[in-house]
PDB file of N, CA and C in Angstrom:
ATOM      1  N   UNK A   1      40.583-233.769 -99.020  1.00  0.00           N
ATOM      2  CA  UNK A   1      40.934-233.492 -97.645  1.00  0.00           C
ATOM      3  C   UNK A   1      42.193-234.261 -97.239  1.00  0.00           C
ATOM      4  N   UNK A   2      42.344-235.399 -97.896  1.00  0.00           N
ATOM      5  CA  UNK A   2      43.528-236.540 -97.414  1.00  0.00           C
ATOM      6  C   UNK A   2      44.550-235.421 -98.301  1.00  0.00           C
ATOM      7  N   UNK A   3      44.469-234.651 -99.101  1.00  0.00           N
ATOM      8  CA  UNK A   3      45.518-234.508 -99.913  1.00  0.00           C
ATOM      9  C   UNK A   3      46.379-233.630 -99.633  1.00  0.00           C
ATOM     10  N   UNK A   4      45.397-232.664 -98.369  1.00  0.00           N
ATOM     11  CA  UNK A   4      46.341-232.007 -97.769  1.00  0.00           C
ATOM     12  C   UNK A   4      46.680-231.822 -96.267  1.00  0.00           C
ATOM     13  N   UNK A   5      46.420-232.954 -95.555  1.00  0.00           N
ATOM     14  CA  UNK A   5      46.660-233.146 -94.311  1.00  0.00           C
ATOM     15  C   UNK A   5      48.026-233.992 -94.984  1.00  0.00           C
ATOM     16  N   UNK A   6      48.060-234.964 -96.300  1.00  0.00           N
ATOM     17  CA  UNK A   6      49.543-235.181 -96.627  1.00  0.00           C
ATOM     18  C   UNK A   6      50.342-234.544 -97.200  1.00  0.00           C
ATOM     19  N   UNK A   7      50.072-233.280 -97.549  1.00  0.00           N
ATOM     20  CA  UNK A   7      50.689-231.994 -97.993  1.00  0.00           C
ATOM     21  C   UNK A   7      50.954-230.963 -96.695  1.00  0.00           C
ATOM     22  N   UNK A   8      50.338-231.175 -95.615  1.00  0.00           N
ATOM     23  CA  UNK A   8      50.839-230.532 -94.658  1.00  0.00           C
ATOM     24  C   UNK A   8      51.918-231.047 -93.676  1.00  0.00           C
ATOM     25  N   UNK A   9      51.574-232.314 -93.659  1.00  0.00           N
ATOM     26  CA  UNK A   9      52.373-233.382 -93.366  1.00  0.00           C
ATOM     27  C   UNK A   9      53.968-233.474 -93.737  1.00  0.00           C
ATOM     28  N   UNK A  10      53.758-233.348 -95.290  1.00  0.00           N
ATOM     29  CA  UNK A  10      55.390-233.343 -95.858  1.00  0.00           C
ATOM     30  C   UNK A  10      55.861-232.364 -95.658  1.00  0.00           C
ATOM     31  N   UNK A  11      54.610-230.823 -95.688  1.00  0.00           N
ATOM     32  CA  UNK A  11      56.105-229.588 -95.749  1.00  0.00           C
ATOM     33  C   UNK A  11      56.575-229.389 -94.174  1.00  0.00           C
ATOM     34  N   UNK A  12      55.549-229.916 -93.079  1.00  0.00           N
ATOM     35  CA  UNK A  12      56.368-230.124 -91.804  1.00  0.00           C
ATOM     36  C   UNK A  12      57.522-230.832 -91.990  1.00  0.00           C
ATOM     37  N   UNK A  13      57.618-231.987 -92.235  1.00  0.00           N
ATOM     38  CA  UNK A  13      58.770-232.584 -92.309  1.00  0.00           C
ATOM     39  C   UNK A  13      59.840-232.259 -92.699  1.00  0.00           C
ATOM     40  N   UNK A  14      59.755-231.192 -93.938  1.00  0.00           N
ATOM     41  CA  UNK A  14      60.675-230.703 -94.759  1.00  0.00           C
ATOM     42  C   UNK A  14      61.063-229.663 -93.451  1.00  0.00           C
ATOM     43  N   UNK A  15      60.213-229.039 -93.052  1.00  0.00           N
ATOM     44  CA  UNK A  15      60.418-227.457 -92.274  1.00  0.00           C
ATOM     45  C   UNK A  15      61.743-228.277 -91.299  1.00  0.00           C
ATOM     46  N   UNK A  16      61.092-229.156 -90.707  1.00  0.00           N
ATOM     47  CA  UNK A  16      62.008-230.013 -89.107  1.00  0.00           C
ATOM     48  C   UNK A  16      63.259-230.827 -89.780  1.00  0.00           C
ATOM     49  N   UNK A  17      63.443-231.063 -91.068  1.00  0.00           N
ATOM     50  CA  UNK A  17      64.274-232.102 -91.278  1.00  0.00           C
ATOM     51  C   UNK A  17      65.853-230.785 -91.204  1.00  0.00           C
ATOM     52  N   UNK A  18      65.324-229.469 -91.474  1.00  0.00           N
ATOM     53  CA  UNK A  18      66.455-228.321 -91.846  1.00  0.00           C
ATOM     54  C   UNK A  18      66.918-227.808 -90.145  1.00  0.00           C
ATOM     55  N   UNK A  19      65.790-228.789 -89.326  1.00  0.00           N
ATOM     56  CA  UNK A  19      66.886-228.044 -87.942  1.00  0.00           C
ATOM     57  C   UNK A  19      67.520-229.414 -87.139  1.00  0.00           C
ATOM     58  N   UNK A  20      67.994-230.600 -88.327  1.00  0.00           N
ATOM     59  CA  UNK A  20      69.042-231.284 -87.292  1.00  0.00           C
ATOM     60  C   UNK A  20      70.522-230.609 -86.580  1.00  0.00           C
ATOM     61  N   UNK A  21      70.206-231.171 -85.430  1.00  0.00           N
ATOM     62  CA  UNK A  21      71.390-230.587 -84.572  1.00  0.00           C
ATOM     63  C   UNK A  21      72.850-231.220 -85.155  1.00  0.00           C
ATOM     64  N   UNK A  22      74.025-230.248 -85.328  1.00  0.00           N
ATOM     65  CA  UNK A  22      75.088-231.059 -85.418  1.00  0.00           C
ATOM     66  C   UNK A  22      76.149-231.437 -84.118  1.00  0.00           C
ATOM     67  N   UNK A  23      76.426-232.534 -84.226  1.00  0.00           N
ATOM     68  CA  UNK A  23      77.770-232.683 -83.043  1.00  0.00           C
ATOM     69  C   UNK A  23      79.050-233.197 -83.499  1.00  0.00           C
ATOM     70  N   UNK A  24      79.800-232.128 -83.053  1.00  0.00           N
ATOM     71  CA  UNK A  24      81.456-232.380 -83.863  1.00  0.00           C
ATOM     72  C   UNK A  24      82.201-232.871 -82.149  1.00  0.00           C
ATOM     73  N   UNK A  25      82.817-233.599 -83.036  1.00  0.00           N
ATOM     74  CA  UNK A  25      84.298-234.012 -82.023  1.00  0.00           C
ATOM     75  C   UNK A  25      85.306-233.443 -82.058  1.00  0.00           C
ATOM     76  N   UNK A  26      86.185-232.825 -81.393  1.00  0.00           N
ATOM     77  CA  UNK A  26      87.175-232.222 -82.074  1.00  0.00           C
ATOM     78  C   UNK A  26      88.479-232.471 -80.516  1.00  0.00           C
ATOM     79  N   UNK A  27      89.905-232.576 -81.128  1.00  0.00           N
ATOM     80  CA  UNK A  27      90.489-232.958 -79.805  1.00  0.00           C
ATOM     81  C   UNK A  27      91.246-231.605 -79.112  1.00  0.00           C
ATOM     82  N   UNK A  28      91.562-231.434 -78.062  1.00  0.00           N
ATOM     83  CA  UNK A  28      91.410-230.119 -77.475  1.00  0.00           C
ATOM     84  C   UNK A  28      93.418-229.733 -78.050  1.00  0.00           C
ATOM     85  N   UNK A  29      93.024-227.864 -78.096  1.00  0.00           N
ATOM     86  CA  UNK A  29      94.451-227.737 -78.554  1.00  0.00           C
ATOM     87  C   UNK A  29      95.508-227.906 -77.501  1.00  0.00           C
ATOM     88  N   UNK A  30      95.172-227.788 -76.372  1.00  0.00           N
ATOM     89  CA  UNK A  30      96.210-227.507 -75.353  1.00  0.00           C
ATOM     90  C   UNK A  30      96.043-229.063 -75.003  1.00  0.00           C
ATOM     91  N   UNK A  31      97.530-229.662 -74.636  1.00  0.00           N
ATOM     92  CA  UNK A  31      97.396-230.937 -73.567  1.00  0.00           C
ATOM     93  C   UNK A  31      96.616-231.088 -72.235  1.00  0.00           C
ATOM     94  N   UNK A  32      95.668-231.962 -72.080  1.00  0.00           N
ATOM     95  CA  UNK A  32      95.513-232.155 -70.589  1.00  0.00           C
ATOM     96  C   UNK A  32      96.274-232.032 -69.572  1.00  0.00           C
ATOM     97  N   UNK A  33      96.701-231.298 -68.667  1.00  0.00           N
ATOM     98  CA  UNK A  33      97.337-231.566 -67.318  1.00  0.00           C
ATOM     99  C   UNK A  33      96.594-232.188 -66.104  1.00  0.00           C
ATOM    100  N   UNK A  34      97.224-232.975 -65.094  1.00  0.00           N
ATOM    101  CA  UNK A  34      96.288-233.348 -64.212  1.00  0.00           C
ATOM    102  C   UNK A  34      97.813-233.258 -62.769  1.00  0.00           C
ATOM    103  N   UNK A  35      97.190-231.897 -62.274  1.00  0.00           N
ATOM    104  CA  UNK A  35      97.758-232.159 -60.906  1.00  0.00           C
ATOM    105  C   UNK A  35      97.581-232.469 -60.067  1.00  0.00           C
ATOM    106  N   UNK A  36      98.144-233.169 -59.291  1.00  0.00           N
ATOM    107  CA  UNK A  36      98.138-234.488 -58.409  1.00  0.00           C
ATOM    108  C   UNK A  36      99.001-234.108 -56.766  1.00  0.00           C
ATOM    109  N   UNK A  37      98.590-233.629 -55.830  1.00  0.00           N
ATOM    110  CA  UNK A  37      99.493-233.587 -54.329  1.00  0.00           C
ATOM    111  C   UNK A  37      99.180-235.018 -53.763  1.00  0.00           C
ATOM    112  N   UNK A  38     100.509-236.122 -53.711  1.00  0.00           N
ATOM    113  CA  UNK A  38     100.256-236.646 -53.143  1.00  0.00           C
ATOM    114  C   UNK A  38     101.085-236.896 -52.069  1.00  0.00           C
ATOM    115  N   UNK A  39     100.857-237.335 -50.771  1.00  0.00           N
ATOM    116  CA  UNK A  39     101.675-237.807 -49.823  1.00  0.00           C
ATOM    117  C   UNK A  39     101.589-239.395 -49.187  1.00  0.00           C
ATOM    118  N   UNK A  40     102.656-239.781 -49.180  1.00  0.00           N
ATOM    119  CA  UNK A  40     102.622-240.909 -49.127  1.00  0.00           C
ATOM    120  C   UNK A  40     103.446-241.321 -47.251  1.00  0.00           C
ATOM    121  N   UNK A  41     103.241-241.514 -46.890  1.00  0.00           N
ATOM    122  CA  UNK A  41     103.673-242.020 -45.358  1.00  0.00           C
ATOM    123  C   UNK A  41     103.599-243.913 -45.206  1.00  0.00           C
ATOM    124  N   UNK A  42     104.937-244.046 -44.820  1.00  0.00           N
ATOM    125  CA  UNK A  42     105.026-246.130 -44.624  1.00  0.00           C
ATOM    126  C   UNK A  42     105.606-246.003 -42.975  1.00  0.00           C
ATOM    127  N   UNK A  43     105.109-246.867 -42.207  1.00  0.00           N
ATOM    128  CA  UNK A  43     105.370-247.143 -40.876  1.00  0.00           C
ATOM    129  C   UNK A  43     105.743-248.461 -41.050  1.00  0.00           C
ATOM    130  N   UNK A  44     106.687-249.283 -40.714  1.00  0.00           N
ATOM    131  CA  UNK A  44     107.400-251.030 -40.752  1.00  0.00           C
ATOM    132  C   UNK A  44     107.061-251.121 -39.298  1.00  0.00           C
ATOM    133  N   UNK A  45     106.463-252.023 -38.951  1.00  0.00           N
ATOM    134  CA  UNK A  45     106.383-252.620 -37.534  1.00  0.00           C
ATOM    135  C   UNK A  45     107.221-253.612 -37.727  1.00  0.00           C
ATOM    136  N   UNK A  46     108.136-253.914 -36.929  1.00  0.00           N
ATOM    137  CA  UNK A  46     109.069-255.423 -36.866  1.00  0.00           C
ATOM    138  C   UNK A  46     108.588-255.846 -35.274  1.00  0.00           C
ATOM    139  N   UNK A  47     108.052-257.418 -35.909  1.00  0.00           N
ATOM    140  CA  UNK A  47     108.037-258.139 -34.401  1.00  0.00           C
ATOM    141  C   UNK A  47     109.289-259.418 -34.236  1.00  0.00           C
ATOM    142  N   UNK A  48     109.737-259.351 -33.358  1.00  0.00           N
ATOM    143  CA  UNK A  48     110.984-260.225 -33.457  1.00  0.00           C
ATOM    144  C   UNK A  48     110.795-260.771 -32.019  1.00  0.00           C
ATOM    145  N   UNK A  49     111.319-262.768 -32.177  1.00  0.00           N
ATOM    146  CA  UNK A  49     111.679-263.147 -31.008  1.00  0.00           C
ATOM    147  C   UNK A  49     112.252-262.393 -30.203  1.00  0.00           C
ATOM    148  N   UNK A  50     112.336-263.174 -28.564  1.00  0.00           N
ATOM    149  CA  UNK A  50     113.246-262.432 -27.328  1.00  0.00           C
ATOM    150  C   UNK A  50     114.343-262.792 -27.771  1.00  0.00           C
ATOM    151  N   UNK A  51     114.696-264.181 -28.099  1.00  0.00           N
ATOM    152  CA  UNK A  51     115.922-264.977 -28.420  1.00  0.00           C
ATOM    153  C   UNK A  51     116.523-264.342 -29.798  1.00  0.00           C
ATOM    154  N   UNK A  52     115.572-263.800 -30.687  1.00  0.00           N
ATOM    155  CA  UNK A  52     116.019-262.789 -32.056  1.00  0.00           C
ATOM    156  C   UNK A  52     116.621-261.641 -31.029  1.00  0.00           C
ATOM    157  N   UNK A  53     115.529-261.423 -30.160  1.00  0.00           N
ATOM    158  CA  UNK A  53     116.079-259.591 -30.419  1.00  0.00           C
ATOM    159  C   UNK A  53     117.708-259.766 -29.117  1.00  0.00           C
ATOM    160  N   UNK A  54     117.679-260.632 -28.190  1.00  0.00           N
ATOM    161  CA  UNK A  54     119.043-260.878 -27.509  1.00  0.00           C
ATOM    162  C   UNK A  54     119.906-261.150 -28.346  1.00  0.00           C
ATOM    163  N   UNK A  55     120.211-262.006 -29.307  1.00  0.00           N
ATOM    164  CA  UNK A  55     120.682-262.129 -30.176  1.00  0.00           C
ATOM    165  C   UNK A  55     121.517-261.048 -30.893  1.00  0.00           C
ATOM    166  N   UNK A  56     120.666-260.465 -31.328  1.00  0.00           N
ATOM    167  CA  UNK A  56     120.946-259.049 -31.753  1.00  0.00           C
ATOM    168  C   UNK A  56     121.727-258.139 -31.142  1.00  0.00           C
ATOM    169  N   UNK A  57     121.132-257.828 -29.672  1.00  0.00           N
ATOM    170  CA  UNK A  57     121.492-256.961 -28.880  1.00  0.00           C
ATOM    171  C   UNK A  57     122.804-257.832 -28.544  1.00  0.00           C
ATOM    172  N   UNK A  58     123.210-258.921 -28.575  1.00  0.00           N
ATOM    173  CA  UNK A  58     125.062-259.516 -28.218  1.00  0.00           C
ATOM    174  C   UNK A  58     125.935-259.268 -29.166  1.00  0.00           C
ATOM    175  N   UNK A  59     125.307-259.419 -30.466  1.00  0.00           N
ATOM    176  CA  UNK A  59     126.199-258.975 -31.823  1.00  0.00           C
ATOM    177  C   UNK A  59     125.438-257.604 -32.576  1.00  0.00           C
ATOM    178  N   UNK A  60     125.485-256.485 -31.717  1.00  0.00           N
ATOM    179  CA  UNK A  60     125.684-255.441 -32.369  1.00  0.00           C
ATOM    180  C   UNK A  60     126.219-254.961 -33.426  1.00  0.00           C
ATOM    181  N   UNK A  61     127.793-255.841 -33.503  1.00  0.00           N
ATOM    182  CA  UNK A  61     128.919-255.646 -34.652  1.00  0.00           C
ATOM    183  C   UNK A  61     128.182-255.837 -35.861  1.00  0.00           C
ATOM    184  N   UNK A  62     127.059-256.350 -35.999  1.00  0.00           N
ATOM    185  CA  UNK A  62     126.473-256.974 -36.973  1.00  0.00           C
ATOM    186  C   UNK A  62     125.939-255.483 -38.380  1.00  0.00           C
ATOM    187  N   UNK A  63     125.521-254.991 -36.927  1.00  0.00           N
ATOM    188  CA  UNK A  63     124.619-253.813 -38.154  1.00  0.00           C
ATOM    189  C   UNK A  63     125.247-252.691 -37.408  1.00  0.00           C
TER     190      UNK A  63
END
């Protein structure tokens, strides 16, 4: 009785060992592209002394 619960045993194994799955890697033919919309927006706040910004405003010639 042992002789063929280990005879049934092995030819399962044999049956399941013939359906491993395969997994391939492979690298793609076309290059990746990655398009990108970006917008970019900068606001400068300048805080300046009274005595900076008079300054300024007397020598215009400057800038």
């Amino acid at each position: 009785m042992k002789f063929f619960i280990a005879a049934g045993l092995a030819t399962g194994m044999m049956l399941l060992s013939g359906c491993i799955p395969r997994i391939e890697v492979a690298a793609p033919k076309e290059p990746i592209t990655i398009n990108m919309n970006v917008k970019i927006e900068h606001e400068i706040h300048i805080k300046v002394d009274k005595d900076v910004e008079s300054l300024l405003k007397s020598r215009s010639d400057l800038f």
